[in-house]
C-alpha atoms as a PDB file:
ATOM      1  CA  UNK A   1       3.001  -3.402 -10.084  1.00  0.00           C
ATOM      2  CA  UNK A   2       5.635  -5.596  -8.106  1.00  0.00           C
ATOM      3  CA  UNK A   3       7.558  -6.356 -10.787  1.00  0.00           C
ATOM      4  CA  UNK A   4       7.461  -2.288 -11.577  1.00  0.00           C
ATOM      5  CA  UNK A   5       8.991  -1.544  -8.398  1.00  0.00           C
ATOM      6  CA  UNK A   6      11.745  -4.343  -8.691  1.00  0.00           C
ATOM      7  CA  UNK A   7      12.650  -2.785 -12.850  1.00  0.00           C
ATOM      8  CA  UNK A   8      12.676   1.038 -11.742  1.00  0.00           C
ATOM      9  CA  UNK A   9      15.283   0.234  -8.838  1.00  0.00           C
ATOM     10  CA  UNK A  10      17.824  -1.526 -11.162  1.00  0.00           C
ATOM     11  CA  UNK A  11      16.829   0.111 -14.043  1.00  0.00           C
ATOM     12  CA  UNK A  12      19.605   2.931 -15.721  1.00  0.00           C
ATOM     13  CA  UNK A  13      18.725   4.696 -18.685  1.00  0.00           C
ATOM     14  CA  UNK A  14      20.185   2.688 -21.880  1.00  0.00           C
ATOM     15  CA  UNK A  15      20.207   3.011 -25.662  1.00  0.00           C
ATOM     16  CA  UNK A  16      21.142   0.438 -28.004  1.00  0.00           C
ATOM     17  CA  UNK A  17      23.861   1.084 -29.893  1.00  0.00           C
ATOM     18  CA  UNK A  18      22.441   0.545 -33.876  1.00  0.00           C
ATOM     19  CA  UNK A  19      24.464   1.056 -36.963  1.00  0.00           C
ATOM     20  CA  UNK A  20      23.310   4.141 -38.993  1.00  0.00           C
ATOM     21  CA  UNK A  21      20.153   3.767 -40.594  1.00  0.00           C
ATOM     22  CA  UNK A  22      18.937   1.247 -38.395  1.00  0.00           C
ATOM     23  CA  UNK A  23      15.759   1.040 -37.485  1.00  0.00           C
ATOM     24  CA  UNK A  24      15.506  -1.586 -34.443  1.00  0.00           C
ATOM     25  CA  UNK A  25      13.565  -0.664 -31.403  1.00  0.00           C
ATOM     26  CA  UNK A  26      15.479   0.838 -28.949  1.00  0.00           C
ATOM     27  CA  UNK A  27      15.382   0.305 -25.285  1.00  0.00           C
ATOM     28  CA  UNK A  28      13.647   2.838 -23.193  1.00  0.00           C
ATOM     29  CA  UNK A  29      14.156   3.761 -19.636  1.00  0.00           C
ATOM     30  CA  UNK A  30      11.652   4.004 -16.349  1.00  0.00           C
ATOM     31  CA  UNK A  31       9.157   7.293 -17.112  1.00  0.00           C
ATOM     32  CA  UNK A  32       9.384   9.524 -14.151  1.00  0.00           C
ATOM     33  CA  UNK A  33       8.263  13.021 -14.522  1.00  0.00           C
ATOM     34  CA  UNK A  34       8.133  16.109 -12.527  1.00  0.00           C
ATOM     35  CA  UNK A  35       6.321  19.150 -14.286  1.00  0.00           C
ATOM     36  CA  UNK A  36       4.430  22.269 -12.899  1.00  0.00           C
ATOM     37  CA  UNK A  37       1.492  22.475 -14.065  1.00  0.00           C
ATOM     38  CA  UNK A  38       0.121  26.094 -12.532  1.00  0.00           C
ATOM     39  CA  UNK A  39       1.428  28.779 -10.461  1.00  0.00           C
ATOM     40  CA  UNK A  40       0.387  26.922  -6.992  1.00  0.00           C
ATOM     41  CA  UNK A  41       0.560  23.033  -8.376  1.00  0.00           C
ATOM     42  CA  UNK A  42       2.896  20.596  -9.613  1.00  0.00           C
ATOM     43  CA  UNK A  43       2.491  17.046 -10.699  1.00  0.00           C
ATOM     44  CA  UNK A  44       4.870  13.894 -10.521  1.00  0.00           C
ATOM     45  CA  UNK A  45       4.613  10.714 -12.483  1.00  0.00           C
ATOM     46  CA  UNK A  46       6.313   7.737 -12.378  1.00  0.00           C
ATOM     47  CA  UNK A  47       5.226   4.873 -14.937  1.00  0.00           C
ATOM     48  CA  UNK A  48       6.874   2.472 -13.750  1.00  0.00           C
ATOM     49  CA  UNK A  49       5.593   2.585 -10.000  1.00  0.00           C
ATOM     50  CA  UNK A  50       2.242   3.293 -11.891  1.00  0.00           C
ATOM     51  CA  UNK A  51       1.084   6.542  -9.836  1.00  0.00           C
ATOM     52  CA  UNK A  52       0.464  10.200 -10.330  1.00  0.00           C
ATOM     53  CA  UNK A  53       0.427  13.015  -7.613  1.00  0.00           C
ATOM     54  CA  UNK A  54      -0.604  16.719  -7.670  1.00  0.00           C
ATOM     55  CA  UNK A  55       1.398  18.665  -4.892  1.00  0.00           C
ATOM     56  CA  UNK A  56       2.320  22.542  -3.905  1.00  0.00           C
ATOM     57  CA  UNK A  57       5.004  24.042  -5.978  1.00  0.00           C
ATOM     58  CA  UNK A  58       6.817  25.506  -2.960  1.00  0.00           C
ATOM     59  CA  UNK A  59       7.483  21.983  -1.688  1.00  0.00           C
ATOM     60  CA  UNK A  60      10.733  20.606  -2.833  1.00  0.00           C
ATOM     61  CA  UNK A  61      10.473  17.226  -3.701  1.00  0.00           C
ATOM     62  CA  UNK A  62      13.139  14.489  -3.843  1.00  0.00           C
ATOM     63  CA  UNK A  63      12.994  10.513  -5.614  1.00  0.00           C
ATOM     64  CA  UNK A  64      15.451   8.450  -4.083  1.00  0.00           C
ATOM     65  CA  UNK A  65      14.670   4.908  -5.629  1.00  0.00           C
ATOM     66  CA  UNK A  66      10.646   5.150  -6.031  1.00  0.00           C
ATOM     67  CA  UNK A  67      10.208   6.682  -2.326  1.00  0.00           C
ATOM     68  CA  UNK A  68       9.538  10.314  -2.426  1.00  0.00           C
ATOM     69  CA  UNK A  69       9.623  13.006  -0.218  1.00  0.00           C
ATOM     70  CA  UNK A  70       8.490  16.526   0.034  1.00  0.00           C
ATOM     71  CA  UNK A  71      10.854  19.293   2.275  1.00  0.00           C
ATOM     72  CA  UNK A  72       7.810  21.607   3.021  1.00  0.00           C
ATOM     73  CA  UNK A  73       8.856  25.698   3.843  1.00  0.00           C
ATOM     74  CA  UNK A  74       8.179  26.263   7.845  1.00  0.00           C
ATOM     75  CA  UNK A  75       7.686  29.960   7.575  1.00  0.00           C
ATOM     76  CA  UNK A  76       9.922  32.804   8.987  1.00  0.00           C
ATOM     77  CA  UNK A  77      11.498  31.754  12.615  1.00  0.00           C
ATOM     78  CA  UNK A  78      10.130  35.241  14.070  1.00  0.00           C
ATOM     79  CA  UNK A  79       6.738  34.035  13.653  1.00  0.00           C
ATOM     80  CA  UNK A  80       6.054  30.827  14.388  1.00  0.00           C
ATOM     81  CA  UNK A  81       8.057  27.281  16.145  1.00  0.00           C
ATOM     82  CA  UNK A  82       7.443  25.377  13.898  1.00  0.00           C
ATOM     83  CA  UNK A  83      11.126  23.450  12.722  1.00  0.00           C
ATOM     84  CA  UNK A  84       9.504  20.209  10.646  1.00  0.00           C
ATOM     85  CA  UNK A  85       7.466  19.992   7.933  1.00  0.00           C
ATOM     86  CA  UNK A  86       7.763  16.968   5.896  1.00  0.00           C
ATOM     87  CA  UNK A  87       5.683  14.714   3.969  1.00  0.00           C
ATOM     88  CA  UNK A  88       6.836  11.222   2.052  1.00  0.00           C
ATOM     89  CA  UNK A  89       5.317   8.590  -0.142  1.00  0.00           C
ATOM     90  CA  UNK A  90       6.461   5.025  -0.109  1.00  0.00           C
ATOM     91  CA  UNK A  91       5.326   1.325  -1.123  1.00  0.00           C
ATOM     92  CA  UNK A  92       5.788  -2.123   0.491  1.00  0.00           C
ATOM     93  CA  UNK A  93       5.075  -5.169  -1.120  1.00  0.00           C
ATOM     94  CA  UNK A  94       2.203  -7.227   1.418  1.00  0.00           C
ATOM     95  CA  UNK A  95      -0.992  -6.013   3.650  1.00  0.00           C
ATOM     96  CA  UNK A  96      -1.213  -2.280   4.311  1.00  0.00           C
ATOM     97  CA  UNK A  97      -0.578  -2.154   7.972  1.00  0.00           C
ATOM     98  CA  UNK A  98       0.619   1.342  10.149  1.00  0.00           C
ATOM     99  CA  UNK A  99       3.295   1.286  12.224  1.00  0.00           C
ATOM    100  CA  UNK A 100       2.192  -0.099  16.249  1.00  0.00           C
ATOM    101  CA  UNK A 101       2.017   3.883  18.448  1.00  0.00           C
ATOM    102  CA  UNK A 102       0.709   4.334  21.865  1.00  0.00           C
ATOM    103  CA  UNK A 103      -1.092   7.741  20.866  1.00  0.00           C
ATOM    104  CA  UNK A 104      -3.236   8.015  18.125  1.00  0.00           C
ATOM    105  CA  UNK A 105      -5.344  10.976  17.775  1.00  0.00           C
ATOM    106  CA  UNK A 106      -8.030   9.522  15.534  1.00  0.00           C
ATOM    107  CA  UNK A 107      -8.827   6.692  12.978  1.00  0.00           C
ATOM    108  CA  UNK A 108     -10.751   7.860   9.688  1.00  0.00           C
ATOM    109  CA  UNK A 109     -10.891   6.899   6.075  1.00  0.00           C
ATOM    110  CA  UNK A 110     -10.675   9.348   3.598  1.00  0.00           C
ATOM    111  CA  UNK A 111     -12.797   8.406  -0.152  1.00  0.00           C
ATOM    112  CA  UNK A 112     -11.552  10.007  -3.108  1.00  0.00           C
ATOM    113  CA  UNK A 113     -13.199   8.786  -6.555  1.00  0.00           C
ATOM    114  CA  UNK A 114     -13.221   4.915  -6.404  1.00  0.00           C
ATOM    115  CA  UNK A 115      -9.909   4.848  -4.083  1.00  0.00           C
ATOM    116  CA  UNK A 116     -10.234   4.628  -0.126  1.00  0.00           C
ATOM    117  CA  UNK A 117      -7.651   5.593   1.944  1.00  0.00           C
ATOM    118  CA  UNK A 118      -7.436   4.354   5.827  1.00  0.00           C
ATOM    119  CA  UNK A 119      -5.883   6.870   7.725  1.00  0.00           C
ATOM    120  CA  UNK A 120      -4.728   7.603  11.702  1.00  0.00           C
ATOM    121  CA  UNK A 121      -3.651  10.481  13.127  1.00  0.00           C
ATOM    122  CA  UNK A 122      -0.738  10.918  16.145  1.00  0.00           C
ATOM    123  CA  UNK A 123       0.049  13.608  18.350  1.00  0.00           C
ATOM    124  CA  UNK A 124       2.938  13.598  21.164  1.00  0.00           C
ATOM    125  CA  UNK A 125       5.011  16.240  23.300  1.00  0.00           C
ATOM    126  CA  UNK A 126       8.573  15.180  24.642  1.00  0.00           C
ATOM    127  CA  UNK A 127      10.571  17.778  26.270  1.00  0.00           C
ATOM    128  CA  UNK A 128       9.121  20.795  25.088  1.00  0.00           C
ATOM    129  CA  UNK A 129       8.785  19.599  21.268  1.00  0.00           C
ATOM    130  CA  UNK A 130       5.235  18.443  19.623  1.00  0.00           C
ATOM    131  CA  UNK A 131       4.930  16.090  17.144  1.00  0.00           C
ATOM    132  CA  UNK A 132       2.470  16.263  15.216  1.00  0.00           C
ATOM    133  CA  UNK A 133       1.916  12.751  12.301  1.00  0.00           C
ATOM    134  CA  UNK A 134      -0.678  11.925   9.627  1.00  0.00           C
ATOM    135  CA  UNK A 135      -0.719   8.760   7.472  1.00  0.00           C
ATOM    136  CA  UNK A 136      -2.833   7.340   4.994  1.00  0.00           C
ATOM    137  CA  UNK A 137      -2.644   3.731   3.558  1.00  0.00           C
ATOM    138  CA  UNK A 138      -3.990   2.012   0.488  1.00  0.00           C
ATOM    139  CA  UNK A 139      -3.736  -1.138  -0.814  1.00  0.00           C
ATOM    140  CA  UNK A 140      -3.513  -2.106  -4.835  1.00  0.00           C
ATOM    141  CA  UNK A 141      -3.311  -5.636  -5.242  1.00  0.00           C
ATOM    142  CA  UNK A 142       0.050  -6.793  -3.440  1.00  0.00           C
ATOM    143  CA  UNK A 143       1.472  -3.994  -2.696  1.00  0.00           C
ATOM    144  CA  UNK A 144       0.578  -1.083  -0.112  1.00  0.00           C
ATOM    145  CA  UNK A 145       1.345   2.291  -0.495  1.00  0.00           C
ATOM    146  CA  UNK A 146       1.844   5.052   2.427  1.00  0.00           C
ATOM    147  CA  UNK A 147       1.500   8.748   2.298  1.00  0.00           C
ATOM    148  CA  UNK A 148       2.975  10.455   6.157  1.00  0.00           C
ATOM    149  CA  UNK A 149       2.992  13.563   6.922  1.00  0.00           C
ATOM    150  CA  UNK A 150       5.415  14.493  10.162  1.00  0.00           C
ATOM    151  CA  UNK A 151       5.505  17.465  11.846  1.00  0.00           C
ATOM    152  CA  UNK A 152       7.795  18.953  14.757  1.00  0.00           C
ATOM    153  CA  UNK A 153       7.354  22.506  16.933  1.00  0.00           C
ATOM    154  CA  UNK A 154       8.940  23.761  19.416  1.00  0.00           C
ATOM    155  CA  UNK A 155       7.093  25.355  22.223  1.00  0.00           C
ATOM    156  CA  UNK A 156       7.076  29.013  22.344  1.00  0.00           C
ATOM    157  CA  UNK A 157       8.666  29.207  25.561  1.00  0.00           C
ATOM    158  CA  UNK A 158      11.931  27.448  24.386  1.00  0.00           C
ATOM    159  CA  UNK A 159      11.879  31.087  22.732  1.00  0.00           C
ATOM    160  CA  UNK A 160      11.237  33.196  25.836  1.00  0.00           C
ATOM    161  CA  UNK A 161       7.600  34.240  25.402  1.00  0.00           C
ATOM    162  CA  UNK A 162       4.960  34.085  27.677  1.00  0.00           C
ATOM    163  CA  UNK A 163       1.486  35.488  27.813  1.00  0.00           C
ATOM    164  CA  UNK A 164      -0.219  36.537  24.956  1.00  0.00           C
ATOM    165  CA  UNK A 165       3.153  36.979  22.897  1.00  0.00           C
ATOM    166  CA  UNK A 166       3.229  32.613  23.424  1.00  0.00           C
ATOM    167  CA  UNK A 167      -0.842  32.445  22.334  1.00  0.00           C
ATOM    168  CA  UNK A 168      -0.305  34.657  19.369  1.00  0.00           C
ATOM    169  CA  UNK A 169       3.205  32.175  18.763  1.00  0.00           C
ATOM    170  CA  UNK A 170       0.718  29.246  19.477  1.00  0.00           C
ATOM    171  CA  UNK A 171      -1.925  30.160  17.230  1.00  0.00           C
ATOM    172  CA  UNK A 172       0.646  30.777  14.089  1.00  0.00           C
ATOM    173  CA  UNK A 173       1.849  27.366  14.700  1.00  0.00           C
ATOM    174  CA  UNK A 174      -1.549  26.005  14.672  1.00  0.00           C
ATOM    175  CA  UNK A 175      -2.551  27.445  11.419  1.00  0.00           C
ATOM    176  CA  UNK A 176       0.897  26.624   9.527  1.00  0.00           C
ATOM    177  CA  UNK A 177      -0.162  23.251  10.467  1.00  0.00           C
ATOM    178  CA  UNK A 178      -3.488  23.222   9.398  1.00  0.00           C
ATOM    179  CA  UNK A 179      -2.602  25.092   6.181  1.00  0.00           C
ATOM    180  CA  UNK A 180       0.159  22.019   6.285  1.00  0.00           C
ATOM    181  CA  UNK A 181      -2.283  19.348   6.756  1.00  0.00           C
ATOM    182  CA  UNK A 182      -5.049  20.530   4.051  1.00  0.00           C
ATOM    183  CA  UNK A 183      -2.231  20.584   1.822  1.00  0.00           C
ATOM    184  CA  UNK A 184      -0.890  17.125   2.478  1.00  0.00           C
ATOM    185  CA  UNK A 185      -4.536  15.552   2.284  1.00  0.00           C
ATOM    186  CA  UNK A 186      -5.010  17.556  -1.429  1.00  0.00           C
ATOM    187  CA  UNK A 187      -1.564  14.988  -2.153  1.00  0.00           C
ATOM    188  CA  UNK A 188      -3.134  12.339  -1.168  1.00  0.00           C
ATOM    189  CA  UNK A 189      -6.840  12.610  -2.925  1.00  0.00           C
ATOM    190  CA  UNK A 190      -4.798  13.710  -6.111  1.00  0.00           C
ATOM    191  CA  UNK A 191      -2.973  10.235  -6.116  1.00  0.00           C
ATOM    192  CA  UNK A 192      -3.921   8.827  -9.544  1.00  0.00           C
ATOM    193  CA  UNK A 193      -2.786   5.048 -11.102  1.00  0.00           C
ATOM    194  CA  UNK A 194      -1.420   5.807 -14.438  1.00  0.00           C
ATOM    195  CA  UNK A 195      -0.930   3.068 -17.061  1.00  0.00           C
ATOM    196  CA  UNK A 196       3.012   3.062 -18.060  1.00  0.00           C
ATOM    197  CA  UNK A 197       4.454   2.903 -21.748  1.00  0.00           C
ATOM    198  CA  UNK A 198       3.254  -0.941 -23.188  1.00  0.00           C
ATOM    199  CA  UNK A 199       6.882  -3.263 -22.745  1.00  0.00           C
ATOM    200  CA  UNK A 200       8.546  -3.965 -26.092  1.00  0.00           C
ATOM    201  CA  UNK A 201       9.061  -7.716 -27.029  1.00  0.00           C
ATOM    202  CA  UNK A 202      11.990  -8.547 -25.865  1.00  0.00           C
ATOM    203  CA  UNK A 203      12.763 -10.454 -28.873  1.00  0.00           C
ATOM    204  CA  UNK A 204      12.523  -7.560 -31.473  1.00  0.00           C
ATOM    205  CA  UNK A 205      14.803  -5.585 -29.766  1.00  0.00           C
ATOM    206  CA  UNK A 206      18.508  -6.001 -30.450  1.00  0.00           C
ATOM    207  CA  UNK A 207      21.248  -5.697 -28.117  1.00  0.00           C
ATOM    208  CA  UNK A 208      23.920  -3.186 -27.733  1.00  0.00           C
ATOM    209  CA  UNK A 209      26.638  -3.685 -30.018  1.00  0.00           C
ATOM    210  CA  UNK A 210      30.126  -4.258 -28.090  1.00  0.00           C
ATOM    211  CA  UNK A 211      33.540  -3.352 -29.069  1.00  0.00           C
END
């Protein structure tokens, strides 16, 4: 898998350049594939990282060298405070090991098929903002993967309201959080190791021709 993770961020998509008729292997770049595969889900692959996720079609998703994240819709401003949703996968090459906080909410592991996930949760209000954080961790071999989840909302009186106008505020929030959360933790038990394309011999495939 290491050795994935250093190809896919050099690698560029290539073709040999063959005279006509020739029928030399070519050279093939890193899989990575983003498809929807219902109405509500869509699914991203990436060979050469050697992992498959499942995730909601509304979430827009971005690959920026391996590490993905997903820019998750908050909901109308007139009915909740919530101003951050965001979730993002990434890998590091050692011991799976979260970040040091002062405030963790609670410590679980989550078991999905023969994979077990550690996770924490964190919750923390500064200055009228919550933050709300889940991450899970697992470890393949060398390298650990992470799956967060951060979340920020405003309080509803940074929006005047008070009394049951602020509960009614405070219980939206609440539930696109939840909703937010499930979500996130469906990502995470959908993670899948795929097995990427088998390498070609490196000494049956011909170089590209210069000029």
């Amino acid at each position: 898998v290491v050795g994935g993770l250093a190809w896919i961020l050099g690698g560029d998509k290539k073709k040999t350049d063959l005279p006509p008729g020739d029928t030399s292997p070519t050279v093939s770049a890193p899989v990575v594939e983003n498809t929807k595969v219902s109405d509500k889900l869509s699914e991203y692959k990436n060979e050469e990282l050697g992992y498959s996720v499942k995730y909601p079609s509304t979430w827009t998703l971005s690959d920026k060298e391996g590490a993905v994240s997903f820019a998750i819709p908050v909901g109308k401003s007139d009915t909740s405070t919530v101003n951050k949703l965001e979730a993002k996968i990434t890998f590091a090459p050692g011991k799976c090991s979260f970040p040091p906080v002062t405030t963790i909410k609670d410590r679980t592991t989550l078991k999905s098929g023969e994979l077990t996930f550690s996770a924490i949760s964190m919750t923390n209000s500064v200055q009228g903002k919550s933050y709300f954080d889940k991450m899970y961790s697992l470890q393949k071999d060398s390298v650990c993967y992470f799956f967060s989840l951060s979340t920020i909302t405003d309080s509803p009186a940074s929006k005047g309201l008070k009394g049951s106008e602020a509960t009614k505020m405070t219980n939206n929030n609440k539930a696109i959080i939840d909703g937010t959360t499930e979500a996130f933790t469906s990502l995470v038990k959908s993670f899948a190791f795929v097995v990427g394309k088998e390498g070609q011999d490196e000494a049956s495939v011909r170089p590209a021709t210069t000029k």
